[in-house]
N, C-alpha and C. Protein backbone atom coordinates (compact mmCIF):
# COMPACT_ATOMS: atom_id res chain seq x y z
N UNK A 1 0.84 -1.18 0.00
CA UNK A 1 0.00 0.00 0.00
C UNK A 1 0.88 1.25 0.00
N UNK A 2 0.66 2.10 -1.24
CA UNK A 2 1.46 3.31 -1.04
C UNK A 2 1.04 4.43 0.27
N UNK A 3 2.27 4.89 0.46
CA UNK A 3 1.75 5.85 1.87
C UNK A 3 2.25 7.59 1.17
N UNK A 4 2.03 8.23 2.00
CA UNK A 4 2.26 9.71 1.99
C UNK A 4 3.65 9.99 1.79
N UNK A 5 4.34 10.60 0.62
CA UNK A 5 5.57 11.26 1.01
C UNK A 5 6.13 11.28 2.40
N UNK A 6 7.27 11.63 2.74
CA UNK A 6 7.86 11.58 3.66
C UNK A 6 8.78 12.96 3.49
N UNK A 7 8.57 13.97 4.29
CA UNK A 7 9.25 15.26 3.63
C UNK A 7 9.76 15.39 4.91
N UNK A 8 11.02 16.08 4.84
CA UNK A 8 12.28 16.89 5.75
C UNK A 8 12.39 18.15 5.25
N UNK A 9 13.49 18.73 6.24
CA UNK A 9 13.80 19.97 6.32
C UNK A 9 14.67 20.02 4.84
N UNK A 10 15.28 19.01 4.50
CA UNK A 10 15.86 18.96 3.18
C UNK A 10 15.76 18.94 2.28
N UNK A 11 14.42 18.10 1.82
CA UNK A 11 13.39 18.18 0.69
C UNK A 11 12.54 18.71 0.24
N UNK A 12 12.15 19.45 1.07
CA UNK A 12 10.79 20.44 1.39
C UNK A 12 10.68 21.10 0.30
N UNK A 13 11.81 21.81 -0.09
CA UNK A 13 11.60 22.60 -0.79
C UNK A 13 11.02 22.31 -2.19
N UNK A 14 12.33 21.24 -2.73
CA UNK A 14 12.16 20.62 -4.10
C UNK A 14 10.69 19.64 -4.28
N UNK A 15 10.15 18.91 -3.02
CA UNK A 15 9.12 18.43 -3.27
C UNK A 15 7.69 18.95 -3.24
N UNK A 16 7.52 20.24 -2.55
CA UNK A 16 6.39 20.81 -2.50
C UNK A 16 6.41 22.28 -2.98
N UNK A 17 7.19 22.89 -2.78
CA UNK A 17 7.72 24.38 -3.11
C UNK A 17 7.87 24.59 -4.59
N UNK A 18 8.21 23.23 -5.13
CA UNK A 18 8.60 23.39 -6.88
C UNK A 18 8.09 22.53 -7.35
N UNK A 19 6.85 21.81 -6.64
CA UNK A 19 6.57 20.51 -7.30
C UNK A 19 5.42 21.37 -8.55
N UNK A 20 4.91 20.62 -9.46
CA UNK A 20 4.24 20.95 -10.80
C UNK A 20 3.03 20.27 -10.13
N UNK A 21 2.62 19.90 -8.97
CA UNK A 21 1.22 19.86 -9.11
C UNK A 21 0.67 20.11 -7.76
N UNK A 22 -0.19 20.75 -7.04
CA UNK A 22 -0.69 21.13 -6.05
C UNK A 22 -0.05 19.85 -4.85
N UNK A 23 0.64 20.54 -3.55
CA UNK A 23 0.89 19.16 -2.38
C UNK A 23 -0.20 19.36 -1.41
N UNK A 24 -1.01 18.47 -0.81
CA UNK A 24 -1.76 18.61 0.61
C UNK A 24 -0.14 18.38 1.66
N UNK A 25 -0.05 18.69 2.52
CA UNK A 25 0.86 18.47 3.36
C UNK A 25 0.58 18.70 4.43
N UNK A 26 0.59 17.33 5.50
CA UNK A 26 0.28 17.18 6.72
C UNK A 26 1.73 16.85 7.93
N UNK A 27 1.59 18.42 8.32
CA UNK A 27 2.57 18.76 9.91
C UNK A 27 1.98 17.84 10.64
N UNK A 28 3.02 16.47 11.55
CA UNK A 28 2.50 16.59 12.52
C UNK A 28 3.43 16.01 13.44
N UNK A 29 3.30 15.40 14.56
CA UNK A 29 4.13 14.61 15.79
C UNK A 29 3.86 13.40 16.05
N UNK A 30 4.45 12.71 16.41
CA UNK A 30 4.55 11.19 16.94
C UNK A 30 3.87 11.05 18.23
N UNK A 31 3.81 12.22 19.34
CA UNK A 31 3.07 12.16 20.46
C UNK A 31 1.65 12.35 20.54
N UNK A 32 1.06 12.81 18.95
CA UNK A 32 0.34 13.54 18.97
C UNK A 32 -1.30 12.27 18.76
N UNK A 33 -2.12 11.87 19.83
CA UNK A 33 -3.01 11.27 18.66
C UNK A 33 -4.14 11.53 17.53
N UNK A 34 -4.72 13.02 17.17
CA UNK A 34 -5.22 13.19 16.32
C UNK A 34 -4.19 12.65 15.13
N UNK A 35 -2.85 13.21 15.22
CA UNK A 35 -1.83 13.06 13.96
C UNK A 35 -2.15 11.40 13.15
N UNK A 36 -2.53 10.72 14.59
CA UNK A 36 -2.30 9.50 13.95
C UNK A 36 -3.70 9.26 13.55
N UNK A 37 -4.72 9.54 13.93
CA UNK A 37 -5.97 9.46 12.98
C UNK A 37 -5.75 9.78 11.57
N UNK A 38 -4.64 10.97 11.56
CA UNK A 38 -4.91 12.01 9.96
C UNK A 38 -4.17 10.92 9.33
N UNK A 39 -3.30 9.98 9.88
CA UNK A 39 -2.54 9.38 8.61
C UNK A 39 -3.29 8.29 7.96
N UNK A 40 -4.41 7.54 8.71
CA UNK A 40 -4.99 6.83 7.93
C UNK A 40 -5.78 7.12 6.89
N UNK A 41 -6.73 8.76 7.33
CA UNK A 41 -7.46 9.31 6.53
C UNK A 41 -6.88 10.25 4.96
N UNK A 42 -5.34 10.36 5.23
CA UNK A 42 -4.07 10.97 4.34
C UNK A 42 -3.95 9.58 3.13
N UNK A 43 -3.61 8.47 3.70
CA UNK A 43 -3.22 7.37 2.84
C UNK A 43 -4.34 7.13 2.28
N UNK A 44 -5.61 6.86 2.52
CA UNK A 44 -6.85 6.79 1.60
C UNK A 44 -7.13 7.80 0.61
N UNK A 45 -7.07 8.88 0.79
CA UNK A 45 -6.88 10.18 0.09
C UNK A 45 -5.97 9.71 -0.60
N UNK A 46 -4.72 9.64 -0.57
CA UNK A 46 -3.91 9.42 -1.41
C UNK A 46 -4.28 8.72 -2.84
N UNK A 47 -5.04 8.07 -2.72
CA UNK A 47 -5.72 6.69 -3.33
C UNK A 47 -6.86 6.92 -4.13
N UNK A 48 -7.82 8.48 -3.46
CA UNK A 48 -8.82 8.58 -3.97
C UNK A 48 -8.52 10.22 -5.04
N UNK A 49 -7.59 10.71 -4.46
CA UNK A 49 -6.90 11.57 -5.60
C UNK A 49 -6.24 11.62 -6.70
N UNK A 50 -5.57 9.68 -6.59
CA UNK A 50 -5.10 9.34 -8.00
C UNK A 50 -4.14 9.90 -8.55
N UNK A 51 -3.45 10.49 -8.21
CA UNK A 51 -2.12 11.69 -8.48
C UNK A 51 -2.35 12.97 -8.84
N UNK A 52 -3.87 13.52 -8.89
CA UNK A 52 -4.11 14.79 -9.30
C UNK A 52 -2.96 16.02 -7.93
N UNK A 53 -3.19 15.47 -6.87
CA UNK A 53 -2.56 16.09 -5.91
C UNK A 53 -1.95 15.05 -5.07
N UNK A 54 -0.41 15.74 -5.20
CA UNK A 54 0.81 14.89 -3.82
C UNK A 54 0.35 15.37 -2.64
N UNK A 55 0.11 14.17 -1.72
CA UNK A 55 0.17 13.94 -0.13
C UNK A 55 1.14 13.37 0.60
N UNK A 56 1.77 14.45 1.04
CA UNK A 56 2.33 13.89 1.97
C UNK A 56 2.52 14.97 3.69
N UNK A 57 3.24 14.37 4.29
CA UNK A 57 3.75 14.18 5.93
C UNK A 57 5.29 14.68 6.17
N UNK A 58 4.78 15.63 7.33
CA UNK A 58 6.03 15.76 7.36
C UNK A 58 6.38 16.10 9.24
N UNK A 59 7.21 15.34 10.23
CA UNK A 59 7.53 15.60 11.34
C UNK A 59 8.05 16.61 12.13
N UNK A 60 6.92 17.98 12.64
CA UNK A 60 7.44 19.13 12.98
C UNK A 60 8.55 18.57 14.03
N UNK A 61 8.54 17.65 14.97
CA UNK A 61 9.55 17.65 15.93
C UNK A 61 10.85 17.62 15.38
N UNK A 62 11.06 17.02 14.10
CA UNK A 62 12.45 16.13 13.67
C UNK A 62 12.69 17.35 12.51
N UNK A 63 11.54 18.33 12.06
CA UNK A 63 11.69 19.29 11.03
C UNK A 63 11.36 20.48 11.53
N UNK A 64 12.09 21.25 12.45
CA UNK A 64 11.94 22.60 13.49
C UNK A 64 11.84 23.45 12.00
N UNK A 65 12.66 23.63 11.61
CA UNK A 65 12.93 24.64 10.31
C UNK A 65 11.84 25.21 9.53
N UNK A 66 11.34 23.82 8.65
CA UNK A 66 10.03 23.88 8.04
C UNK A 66 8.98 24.31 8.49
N UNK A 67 8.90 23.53 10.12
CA UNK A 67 7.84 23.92 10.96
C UNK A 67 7.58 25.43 11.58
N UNK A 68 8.80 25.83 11.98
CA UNK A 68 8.94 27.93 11.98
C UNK A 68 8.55 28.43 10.95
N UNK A 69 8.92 27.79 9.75
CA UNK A 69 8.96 28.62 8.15
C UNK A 69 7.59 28.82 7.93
N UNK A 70 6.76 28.02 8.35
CA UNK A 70 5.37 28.00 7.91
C UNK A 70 4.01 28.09 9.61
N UNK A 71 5.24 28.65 10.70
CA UNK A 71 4.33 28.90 11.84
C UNK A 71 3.25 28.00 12.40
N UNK A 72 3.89 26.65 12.21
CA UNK A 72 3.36 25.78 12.83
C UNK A 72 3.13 25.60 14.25
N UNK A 73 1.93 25.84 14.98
CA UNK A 73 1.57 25.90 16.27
C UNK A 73 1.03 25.48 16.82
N UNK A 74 0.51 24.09 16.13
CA UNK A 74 -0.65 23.06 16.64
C UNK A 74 -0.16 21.97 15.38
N UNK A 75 -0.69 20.86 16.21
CA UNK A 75 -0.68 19.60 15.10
C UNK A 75 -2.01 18.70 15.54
N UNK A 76 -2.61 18.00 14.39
CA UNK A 76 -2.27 18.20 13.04
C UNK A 76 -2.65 19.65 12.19
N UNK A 77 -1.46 20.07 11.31
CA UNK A 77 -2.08 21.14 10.71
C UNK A 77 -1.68 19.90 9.36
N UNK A 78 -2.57 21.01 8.16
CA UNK A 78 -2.86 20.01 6.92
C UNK A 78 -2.95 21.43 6.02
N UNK A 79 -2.06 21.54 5.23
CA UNK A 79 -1.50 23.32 4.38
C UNK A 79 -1.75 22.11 2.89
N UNK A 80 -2.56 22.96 1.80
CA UNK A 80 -2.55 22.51 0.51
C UNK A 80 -1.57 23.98 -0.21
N UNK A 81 -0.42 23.51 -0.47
CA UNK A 81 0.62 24.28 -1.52
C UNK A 81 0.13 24.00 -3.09
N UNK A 82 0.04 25.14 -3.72
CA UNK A 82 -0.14 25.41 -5.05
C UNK A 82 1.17 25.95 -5.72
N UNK A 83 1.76 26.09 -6.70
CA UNK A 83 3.12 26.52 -6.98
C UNK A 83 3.94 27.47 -6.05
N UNK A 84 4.27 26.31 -5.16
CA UNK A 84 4.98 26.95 -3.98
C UNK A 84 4.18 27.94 -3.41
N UNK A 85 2.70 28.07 -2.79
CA UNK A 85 2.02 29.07 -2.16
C UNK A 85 1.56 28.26 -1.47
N UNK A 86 1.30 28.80 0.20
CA UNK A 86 0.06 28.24 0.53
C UNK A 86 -1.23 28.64 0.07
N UNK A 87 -2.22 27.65 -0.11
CA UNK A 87 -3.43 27.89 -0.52
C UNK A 87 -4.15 27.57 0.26
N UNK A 88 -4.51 27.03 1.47
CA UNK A 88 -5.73 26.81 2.56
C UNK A 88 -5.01 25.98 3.70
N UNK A 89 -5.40 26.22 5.00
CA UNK A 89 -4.57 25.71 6.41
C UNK A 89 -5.66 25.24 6.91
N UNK A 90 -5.41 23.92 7.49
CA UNK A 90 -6.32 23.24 7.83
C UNK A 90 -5.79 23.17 9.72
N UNK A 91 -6.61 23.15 10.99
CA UNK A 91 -5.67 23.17 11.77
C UNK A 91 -6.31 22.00 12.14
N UNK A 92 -5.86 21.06 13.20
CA UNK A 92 -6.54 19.84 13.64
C UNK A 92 -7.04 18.66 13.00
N UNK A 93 -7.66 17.74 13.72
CA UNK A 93 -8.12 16.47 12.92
C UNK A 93 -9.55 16.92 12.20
N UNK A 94 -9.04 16.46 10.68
CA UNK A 94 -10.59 16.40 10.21
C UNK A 94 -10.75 15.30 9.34
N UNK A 95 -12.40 15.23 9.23
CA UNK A 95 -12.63 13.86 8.31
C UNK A 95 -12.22 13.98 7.13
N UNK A 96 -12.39 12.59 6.21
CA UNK A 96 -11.96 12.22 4.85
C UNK A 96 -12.59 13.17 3.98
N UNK A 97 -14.11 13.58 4.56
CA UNK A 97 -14.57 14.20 3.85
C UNK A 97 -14.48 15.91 3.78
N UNK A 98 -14.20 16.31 4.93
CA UNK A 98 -14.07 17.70 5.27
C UNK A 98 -12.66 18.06 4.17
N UNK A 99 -11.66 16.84 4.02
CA UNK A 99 -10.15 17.12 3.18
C UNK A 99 -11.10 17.02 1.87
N UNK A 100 -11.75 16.34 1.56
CA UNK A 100 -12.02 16.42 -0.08
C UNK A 100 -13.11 17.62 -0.25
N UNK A 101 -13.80 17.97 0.28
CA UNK A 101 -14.62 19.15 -0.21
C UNK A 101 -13.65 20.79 0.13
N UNK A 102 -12.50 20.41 1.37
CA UNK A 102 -11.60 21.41 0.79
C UNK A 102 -10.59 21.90 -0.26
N UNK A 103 -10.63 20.46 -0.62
CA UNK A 103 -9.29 20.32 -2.05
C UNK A 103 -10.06 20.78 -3.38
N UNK A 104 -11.42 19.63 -3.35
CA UNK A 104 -12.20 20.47 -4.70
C UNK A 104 -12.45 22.17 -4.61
N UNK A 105 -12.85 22.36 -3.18
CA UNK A 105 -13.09 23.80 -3.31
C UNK A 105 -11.95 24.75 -3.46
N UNK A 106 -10.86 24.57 -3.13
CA UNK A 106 -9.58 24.81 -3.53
C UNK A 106 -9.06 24.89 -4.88
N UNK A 107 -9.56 23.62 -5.63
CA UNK A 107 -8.81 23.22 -7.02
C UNK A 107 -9.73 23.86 -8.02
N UNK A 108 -10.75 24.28 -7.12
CA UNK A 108 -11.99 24.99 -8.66
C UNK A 108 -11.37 26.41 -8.34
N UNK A 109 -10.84 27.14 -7.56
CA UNK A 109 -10.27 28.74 -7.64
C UNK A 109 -8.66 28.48 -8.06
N UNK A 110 -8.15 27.52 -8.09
CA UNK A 110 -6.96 27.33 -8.82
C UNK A 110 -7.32 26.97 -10.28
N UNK A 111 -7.95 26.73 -10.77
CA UNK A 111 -8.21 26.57 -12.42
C UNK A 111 -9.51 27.69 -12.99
N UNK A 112 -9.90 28.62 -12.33
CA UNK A 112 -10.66 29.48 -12.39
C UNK A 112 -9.67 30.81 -13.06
């Protein structure tokens, strides 16, 4: 079963910042248990997006950098990047469905 990217303070840039197609990207922690709800509901997504949009994860504890750069202050946060922009901040756990009616509503003012 494919899972979510795996992004660092090292990759960050080249994989979501310059990627050619919109990233969902989910901040979060290992202590955290909403985080671990979002990853099951992240990997299904993954699945039901089909590659229109990259998902992936990335560990504010182990990625301080990224996590300042983008004022991360709660986890789970869930940021959809459009050519290197943020485009909508999601803060906390939400359902499968609350992520897909934000991405469509998202992806219809990005092709608008």
């Amino acid at each position: 079963m494919e899972k979510p990217l795996t992004l660092t303070d090292k990759n960050f840039e080249e994989e979501v910042l310059k990627s050619s197609i919109p990233v969902l990207v989910d901040f979060w922690a290992s202590w955290c248990p909403p985080c671990k709800m979002m990853e099951v509901i992240l990997t299904e997504l993954l699945f039901q997006l089909n590659g229109s949009i990259r998902v992936a994860k990335i560990n504010v504890d182990q990625n301080q950098t990224s996590a300042a750069c983008f004022n991360i202050s709660g986890v789970p946060t869930i940021i959809l990047f459009d050519e290197g922009r943020e485009i909508k901040r999601l803060i906390g756990a939400h359902s499968k469905l609350q992520l897909v009616d934000m991405i469509n509503e998202e992806m219809i003012k990005i092709k608008a």
